[in-house]
C-alpha atoms as a PDB file:
ATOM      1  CA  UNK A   1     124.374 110.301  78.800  1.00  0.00           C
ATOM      2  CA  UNK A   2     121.917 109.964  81.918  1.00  0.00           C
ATOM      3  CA  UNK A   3     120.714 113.141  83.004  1.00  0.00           C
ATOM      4  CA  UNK A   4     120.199 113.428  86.897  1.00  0.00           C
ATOM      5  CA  UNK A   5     115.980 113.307  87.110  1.00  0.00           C
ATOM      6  CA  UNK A   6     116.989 109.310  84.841  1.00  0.00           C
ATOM      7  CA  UNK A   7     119.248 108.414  87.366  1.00  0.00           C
ATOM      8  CA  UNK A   8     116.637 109.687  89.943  1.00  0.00           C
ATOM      9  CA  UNK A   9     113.955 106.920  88.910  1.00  0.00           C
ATOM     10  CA  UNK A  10     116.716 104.557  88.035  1.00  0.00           C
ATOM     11  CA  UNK A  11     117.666 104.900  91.942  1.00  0.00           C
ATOM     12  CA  UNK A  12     113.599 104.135  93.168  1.00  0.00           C
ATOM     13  CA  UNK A  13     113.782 101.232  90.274  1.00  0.00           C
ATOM     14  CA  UNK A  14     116.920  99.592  92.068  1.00  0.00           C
ATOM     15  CA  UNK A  15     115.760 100.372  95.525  1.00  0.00           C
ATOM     16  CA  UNK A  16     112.248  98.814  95.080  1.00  0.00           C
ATOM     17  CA  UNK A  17     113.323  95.455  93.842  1.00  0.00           C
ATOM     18  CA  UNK A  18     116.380  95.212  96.275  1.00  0.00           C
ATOM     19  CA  UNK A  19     113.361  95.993  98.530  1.00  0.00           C
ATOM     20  CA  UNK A  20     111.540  92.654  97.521  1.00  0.00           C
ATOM     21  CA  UNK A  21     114.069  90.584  97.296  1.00  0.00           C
ATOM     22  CA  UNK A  22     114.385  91.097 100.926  1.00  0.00           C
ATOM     23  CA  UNK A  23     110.917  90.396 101.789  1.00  0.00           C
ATOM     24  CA  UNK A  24     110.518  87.464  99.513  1.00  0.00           C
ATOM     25  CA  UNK A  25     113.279  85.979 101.488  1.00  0.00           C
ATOM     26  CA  UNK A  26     112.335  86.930 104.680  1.00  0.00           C
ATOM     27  CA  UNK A  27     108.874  85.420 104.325  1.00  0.00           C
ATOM     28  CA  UNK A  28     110.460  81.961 102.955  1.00  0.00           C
ATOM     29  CA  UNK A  29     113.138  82.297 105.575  1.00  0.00           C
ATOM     30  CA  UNK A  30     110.124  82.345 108.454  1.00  0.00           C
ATOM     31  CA  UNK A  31     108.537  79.215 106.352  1.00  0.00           C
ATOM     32  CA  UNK A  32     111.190  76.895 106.834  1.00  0.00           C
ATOM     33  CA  UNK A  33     112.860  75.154 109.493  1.00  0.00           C
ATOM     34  CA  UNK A  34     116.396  76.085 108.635  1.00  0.00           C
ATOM     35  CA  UNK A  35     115.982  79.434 108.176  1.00  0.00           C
ATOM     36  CA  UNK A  36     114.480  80.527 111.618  1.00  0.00           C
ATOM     37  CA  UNK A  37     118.108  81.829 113.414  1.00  0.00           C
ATOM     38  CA  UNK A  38     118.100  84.197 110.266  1.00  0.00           C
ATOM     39  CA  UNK A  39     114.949  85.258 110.518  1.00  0.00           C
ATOM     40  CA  UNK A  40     114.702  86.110 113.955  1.00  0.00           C
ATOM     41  CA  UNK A  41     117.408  88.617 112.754  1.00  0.00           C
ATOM     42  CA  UNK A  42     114.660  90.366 110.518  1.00  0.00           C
ATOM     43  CA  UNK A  43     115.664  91.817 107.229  1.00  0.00           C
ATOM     44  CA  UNK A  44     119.394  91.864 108.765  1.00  0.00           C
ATOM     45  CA  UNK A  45     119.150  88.134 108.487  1.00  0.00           C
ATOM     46  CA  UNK A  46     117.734  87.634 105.060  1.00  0.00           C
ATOM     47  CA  UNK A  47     120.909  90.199 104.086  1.00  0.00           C
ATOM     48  CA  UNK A  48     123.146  87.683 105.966  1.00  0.00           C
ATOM     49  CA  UNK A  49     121.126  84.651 104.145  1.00  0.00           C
ATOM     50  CA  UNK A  50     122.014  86.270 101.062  1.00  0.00           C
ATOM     51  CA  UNK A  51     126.383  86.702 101.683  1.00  0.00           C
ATOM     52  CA  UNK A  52     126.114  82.800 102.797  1.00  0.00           C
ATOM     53  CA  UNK A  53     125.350  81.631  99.011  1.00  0.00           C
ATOM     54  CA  UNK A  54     127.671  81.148  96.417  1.00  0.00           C
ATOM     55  CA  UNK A  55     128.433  84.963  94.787  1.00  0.00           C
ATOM     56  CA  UNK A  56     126.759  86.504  98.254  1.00  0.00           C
ATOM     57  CA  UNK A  57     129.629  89.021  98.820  1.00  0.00           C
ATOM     58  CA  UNK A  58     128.476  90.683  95.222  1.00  0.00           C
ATOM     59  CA  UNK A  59     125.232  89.946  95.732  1.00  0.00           C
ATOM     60  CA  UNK A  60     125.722  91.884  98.995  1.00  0.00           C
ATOM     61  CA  UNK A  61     126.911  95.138  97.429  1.00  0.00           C
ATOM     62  CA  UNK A  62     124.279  95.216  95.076  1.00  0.00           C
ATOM     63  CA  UNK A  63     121.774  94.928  97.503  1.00  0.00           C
ATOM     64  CA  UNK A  64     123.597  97.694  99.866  1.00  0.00           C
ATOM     65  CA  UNK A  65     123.772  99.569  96.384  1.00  0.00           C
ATOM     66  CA  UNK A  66     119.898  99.125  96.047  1.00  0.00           C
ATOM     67  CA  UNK A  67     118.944  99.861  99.409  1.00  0.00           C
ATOM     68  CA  UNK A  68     120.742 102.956  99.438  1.00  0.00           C
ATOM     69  CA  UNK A  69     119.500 104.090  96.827  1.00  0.00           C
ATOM     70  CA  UNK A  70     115.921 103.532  98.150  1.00  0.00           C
ATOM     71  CA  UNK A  71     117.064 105.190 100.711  1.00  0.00           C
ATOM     72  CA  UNK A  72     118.445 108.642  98.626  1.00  0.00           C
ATOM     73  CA  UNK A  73     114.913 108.381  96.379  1.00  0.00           C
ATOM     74  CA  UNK A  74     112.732 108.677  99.692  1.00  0.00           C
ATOM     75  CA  UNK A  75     114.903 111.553 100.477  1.00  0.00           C
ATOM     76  CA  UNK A  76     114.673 113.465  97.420  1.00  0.00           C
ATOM     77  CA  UNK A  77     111.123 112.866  97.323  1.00  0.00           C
ATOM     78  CA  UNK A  78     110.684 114.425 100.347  1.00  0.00           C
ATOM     79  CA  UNK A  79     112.769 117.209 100.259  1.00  0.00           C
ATOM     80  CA  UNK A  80     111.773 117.900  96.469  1.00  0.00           C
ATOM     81  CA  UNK A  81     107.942 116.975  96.930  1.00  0.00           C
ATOM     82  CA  UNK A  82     108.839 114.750  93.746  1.00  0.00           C
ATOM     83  CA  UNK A  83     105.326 112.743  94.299  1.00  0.00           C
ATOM     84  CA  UNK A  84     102.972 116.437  94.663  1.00  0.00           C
ATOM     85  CA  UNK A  85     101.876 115.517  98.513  1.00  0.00           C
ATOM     86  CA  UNK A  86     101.999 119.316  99.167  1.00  0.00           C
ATOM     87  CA  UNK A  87     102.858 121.451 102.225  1.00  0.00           C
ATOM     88  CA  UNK A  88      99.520 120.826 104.235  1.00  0.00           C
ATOM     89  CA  UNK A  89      99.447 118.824 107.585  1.00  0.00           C
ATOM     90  CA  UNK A  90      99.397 115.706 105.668  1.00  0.00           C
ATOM     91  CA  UNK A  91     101.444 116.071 102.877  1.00  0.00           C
ATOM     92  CA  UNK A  92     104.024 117.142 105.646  1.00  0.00           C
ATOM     93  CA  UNK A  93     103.128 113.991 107.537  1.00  0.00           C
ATOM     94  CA  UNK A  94     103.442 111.795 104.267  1.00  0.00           C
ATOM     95  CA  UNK A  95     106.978 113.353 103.955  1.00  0.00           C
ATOM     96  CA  UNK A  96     108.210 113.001 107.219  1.00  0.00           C
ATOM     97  CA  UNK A  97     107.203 109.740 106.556  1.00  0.00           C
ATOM     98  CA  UNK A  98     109.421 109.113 103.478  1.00  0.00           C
ATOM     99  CA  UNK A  99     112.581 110.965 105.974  1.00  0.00           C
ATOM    100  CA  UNK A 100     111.780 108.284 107.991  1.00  0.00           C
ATOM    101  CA  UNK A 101     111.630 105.206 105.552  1.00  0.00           C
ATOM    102  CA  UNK A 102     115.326 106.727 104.427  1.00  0.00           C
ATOM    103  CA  UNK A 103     116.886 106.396 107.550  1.00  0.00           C
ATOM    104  CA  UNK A 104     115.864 103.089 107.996  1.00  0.00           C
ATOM    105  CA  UNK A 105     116.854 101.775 104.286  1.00  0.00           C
ATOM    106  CA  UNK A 106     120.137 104.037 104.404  1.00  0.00           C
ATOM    107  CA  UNK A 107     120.498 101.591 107.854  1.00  0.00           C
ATOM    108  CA  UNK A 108     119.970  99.057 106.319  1.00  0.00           C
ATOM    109  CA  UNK A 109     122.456  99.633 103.140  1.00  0.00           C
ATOM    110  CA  UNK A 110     124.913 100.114 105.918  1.00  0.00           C
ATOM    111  CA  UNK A 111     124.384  97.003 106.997  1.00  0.00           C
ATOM    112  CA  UNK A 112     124.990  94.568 103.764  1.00  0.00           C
ATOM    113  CA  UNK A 113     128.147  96.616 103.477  1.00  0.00           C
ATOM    114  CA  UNK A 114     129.068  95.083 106.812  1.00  0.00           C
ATOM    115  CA  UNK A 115     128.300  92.133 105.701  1.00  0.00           C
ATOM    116  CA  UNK A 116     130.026  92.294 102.480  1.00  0.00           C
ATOM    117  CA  UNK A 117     133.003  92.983 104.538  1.00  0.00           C
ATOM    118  CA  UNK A 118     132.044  89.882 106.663  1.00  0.00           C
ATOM    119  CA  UNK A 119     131.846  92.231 109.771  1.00  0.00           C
ATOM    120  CA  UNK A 120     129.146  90.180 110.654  1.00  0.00           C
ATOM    121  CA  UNK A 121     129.069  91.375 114.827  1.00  0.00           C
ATOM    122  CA  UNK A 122     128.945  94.837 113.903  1.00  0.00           C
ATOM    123  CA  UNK A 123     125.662  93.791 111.439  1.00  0.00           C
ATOM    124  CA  UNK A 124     123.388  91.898 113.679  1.00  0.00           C
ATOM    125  CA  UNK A 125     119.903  93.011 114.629  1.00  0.00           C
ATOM    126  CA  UNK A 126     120.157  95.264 117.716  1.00  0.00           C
ATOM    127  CA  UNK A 127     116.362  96.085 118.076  1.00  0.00           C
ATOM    128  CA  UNK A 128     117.035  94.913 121.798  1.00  0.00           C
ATOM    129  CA  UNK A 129     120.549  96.601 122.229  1.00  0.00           C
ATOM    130  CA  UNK A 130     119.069  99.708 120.850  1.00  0.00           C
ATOM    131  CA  UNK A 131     116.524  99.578 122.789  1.00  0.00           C
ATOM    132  CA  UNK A 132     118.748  98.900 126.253  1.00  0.00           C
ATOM    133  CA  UNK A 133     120.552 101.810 124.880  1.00  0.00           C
ATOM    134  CA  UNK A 134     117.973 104.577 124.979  1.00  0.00           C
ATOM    135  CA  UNK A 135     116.180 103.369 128.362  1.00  0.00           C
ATOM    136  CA  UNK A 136     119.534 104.372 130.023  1.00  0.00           C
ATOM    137  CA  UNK A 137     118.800 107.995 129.170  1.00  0.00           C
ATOM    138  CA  UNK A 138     116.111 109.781 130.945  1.00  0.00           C
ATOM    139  CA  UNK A 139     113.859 110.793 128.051  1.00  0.00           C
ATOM    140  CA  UNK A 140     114.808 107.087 126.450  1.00  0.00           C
ATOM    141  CA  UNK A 141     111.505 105.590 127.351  1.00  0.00           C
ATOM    142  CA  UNK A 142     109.607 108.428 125.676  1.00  0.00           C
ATOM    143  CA  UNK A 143     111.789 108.148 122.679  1.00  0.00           C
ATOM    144  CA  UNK A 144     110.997 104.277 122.448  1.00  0.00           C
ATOM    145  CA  UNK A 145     107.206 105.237 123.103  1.00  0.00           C
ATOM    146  CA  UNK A 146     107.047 107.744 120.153  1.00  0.00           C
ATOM    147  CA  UNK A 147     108.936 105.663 117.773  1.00  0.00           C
ATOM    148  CA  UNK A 148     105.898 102.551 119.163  1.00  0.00           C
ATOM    149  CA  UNK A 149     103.476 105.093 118.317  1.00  0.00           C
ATOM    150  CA  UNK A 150     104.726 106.148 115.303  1.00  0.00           C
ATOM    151  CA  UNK A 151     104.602 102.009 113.824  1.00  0.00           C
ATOM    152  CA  UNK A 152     101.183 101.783 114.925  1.00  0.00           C
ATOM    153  CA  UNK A 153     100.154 104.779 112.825  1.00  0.00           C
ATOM    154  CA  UNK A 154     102.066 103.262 110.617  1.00  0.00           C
ATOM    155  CA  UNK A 155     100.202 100.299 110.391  1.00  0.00           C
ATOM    156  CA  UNK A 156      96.920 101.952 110.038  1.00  0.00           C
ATOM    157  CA  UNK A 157      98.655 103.603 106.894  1.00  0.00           C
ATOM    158  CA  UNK A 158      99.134  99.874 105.835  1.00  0.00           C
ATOM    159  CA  UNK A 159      95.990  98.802 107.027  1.00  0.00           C
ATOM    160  CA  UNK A 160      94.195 101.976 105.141  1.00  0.00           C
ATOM    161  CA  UNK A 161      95.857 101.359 101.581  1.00  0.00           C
ATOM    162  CA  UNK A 162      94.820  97.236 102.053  1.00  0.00           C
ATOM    163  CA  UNK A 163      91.563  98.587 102.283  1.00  0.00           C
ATOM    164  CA  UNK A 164      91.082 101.026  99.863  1.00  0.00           C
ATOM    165  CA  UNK A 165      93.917  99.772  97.624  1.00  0.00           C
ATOM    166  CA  UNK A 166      95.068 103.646  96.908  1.00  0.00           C
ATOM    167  CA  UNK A 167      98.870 102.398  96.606  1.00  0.00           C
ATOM    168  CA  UNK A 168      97.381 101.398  92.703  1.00  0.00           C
ATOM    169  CA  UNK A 169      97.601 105.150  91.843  1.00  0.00           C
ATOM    170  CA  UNK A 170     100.768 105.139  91.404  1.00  0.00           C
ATOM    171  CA  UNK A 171     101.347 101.819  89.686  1.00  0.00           C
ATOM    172  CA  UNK A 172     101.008 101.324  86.065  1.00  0.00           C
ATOM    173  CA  UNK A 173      97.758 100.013  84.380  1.00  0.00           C
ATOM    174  CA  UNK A 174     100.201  97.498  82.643  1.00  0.00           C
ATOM    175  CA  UNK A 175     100.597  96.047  85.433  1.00  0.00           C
ATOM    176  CA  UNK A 176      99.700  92.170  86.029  1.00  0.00           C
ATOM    177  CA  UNK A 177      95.687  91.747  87.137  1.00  0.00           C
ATOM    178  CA  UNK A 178      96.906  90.321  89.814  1.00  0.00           C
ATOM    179  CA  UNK A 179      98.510  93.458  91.232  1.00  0.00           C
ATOM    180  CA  UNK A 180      96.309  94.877  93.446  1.00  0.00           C
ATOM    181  CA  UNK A 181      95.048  91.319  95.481  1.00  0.00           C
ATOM    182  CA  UNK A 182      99.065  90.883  95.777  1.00  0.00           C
ATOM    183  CA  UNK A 183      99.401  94.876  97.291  1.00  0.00           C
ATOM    184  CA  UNK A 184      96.654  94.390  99.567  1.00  0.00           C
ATOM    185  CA  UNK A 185      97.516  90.787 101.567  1.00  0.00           C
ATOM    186  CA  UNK A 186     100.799  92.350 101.719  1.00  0.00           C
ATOM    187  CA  UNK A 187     100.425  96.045 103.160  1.00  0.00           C
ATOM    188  CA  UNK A 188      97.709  94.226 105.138  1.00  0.00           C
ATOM    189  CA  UNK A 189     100.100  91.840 106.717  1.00  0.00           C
ATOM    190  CA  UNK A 190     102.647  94.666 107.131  1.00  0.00           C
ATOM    191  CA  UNK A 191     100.315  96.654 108.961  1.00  0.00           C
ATOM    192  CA  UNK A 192      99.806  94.070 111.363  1.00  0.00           C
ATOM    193  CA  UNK A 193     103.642  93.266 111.572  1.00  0.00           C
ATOM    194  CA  UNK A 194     104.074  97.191 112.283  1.00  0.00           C
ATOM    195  CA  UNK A 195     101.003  97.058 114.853  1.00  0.00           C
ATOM    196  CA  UNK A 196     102.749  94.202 116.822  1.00  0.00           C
ATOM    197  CA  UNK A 197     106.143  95.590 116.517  1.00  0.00           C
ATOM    198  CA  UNK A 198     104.491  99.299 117.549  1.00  0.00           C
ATOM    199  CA  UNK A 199     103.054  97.796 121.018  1.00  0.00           C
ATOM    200  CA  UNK A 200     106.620  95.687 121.625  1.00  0.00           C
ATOM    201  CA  UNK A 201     108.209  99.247 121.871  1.00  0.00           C
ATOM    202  CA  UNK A 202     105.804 100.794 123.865  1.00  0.00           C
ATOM    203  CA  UNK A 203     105.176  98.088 126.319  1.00  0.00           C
ATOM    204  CA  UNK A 204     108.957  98.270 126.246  1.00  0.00           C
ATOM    205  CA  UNK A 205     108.802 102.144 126.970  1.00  0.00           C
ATOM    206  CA  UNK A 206     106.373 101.451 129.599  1.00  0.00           C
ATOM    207  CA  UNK A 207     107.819  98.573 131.765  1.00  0.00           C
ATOM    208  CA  UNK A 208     111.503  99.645 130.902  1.00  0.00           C
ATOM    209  CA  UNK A 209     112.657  96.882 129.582  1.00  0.00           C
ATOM    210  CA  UNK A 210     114.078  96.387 126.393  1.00  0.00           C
ATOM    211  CA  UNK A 211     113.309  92.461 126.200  1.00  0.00           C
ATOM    212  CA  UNK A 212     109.694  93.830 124.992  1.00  0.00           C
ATOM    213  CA  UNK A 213     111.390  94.920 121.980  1.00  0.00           C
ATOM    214  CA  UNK A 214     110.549  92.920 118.810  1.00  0.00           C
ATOM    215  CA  UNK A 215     112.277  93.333 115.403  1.00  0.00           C
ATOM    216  CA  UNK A 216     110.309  92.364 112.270  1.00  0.00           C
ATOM    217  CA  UNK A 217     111.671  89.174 111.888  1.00  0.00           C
ATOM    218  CA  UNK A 218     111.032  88.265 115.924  1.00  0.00           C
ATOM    219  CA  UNK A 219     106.937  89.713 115.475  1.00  0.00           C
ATOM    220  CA  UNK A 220     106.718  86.852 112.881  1.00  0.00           C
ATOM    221  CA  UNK A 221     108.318  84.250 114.830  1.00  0.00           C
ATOM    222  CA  UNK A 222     106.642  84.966 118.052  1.00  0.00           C
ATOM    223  CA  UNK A 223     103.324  83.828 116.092  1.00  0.00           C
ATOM    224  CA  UNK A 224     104.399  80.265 115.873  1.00  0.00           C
ATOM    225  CA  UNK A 225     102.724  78.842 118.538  1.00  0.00           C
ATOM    226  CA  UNK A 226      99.608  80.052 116.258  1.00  0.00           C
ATOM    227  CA  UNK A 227     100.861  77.683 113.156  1.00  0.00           C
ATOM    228  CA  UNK A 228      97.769  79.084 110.885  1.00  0.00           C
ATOM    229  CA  UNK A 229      98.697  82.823 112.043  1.00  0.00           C
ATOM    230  CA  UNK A 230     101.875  82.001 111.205  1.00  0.00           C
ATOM    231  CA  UNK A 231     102.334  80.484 108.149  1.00  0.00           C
ATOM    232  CA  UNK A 232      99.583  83.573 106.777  1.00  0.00           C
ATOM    233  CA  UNK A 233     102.039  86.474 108.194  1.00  0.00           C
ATOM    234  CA  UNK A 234     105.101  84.912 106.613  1.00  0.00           C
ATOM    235  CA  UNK A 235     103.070  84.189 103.363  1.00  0.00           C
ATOM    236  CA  UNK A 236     101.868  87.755 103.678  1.00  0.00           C
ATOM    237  CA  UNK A 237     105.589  89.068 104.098  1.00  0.00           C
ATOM    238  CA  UNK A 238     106.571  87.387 100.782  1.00  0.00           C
ATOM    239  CA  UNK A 239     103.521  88.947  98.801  1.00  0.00           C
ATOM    240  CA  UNK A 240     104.581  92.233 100.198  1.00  0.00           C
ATOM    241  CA  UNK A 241     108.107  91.721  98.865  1.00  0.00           C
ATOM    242  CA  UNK A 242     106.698  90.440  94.719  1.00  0.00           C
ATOM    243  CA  UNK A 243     104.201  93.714  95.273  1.00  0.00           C
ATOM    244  CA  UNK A 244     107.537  95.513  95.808  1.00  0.00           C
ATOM    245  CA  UNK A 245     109.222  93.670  92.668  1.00  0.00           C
ATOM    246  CA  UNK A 246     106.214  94.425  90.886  1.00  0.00           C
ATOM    247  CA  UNK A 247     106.375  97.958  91.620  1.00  0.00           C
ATOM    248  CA  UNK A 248     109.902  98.352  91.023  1.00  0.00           C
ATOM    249  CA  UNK A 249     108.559  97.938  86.963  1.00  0.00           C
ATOM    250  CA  UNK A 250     105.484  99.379  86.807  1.00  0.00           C
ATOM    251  CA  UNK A 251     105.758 102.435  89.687  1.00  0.00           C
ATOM    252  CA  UNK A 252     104.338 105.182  88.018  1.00  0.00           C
ATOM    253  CA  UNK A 253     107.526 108.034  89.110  1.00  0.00           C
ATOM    254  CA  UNK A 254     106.710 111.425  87.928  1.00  0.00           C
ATOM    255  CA  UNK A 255     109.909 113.215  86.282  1.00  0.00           C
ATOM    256  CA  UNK A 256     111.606 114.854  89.098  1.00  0.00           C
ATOM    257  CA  UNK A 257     113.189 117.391  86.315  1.00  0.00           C
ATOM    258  CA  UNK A 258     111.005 120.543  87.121  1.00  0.00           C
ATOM    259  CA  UNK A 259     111.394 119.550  90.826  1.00  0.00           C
ATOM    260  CA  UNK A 260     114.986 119.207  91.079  1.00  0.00           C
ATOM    261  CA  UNK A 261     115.257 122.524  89.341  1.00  0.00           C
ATOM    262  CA  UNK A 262     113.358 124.295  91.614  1.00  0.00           C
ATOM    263  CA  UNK A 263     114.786 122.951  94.766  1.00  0.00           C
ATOM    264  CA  UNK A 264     114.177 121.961  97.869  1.00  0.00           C
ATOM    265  CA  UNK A 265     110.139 122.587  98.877  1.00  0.00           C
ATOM    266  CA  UNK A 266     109.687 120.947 102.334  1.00  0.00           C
ATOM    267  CA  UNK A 267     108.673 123.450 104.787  1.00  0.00           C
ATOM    268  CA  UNK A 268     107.874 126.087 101.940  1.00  0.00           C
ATOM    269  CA  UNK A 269     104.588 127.714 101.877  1.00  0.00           C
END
């Protein structure tokens, strides 16, 4: 029988490679001519990509399966400290961090269920309805400017672990050599997808428009005109998403037993 800290690292398994499959098809989405309508949608249109092929409906629920349970692993390791960040300023930080990269994936699960269901108009990207949404409010352009913010210090996250390649810590040494070259083009390139989308929102927050607003899949399609800058963002998107398949084997995941046992930590002293 699987105990609950197995189906823990079972769920972060699942949700990493559901994780690259996304990205690998985003990036080849971008790269070809026929695929650009779906990726202007982003990850919502690789997720619509994938319900259009033969089995997609299953392939669908898996993939709403996986992301969720991304989604749940992100929250337990925040709430449960399940990685040791700690209760300083920026093991706080790192968690809140992980909150927020649940949200998003738990979004995104709902999503491919819509799909699944073929509600397809209740799926599509909304990065610009969203945004319309919150300008209409009186704080809505400060909410759009911290959320910008928060991206670009995002992307120096990204742009940090390219650097100094610390995202190897927690992958196996069994790993392929080629591991850490594939980890660095790709948090690179997300950190400059996350810069660009970062400024969208806050020149959005700043000239109240939501037409400034750029999804992932729009940052990467807005560099055509640039054909080199291009074709290296989308290639960079697809190494991101095999770093992500890689990790999904070799991700070193500590056993959340003695964790889940004490409870929650976040916030404690």
């Amino acid at each position: 029988m699987v105990d609950k800290s197995e189906k823990v690292v079972w769920l972060a398994r699942l949700g990493y490679a559901t994780r690259g499959v996304v990205y690998v098809l985003l990036g080849c989405l971008a790269l070809t001519a026929s695929g650009r309508d779906e990726a202007q949608d982003g990850v919502t249109g690789s997720l619509e990509y994938l319900g259009s092929i033969p089995g997609g409906t299953a392939i669908l629920y898996v993939s709403a399966l996986g992301l969720l349970g991304y989604a749940l692993y992100k929250f337990i390791a925040a709430t449960y400290d399940l990685e040791s960040l700690g209760n300083d300023i920026k093991g706080i930080g790192q968690r809140v961090g992980y909150l927020a990269s649940g949200l998003i994936h738990a979004g995104l699960s709902w999503t491919a269920l819509q799909l699944a269901y073929g509600a397809k108009s209740e799926a599509e990207d909304r990065t610009h309805d969203l945004a319309t949404s919150a300008l209409t409010y009186d704080l809505g352009p400060v909410a759009i400017g911290v959320v910008g913010a928060a991206l670009i210090v995002g992307a120096a996250f990204q742009a940090k672990q390219a650097f100094d390649a610390s995202f190897m810590k927690h992958i196996s040494s069994r790993a392929p050599d080629a591991t850490c070259w594939i980890g660095r083009i790709g948090h690179a390139t997300r950190g400059v997808v996350f810069l660009l989308m970062g400024w969208s929102l806050l020149r959005s927050a700043w000239f109240a428009s939501s037409e400034e607003a750029r999804s992932l899949g729009q940052v990467l399609l807005d560099l055509r005109d640039n054909r080199p800058a291009f074709t290296i963002a989308a290639a960079g998107i697809v190494m991101f998403g095999l770093f992500s398949l890689i990790t999904a084997r070799y991700r070193i995941i500590p056993d959340p037993e003695a964790k889940l046992r004490a409870g929650p930590s976040l916030g404690k002293k």
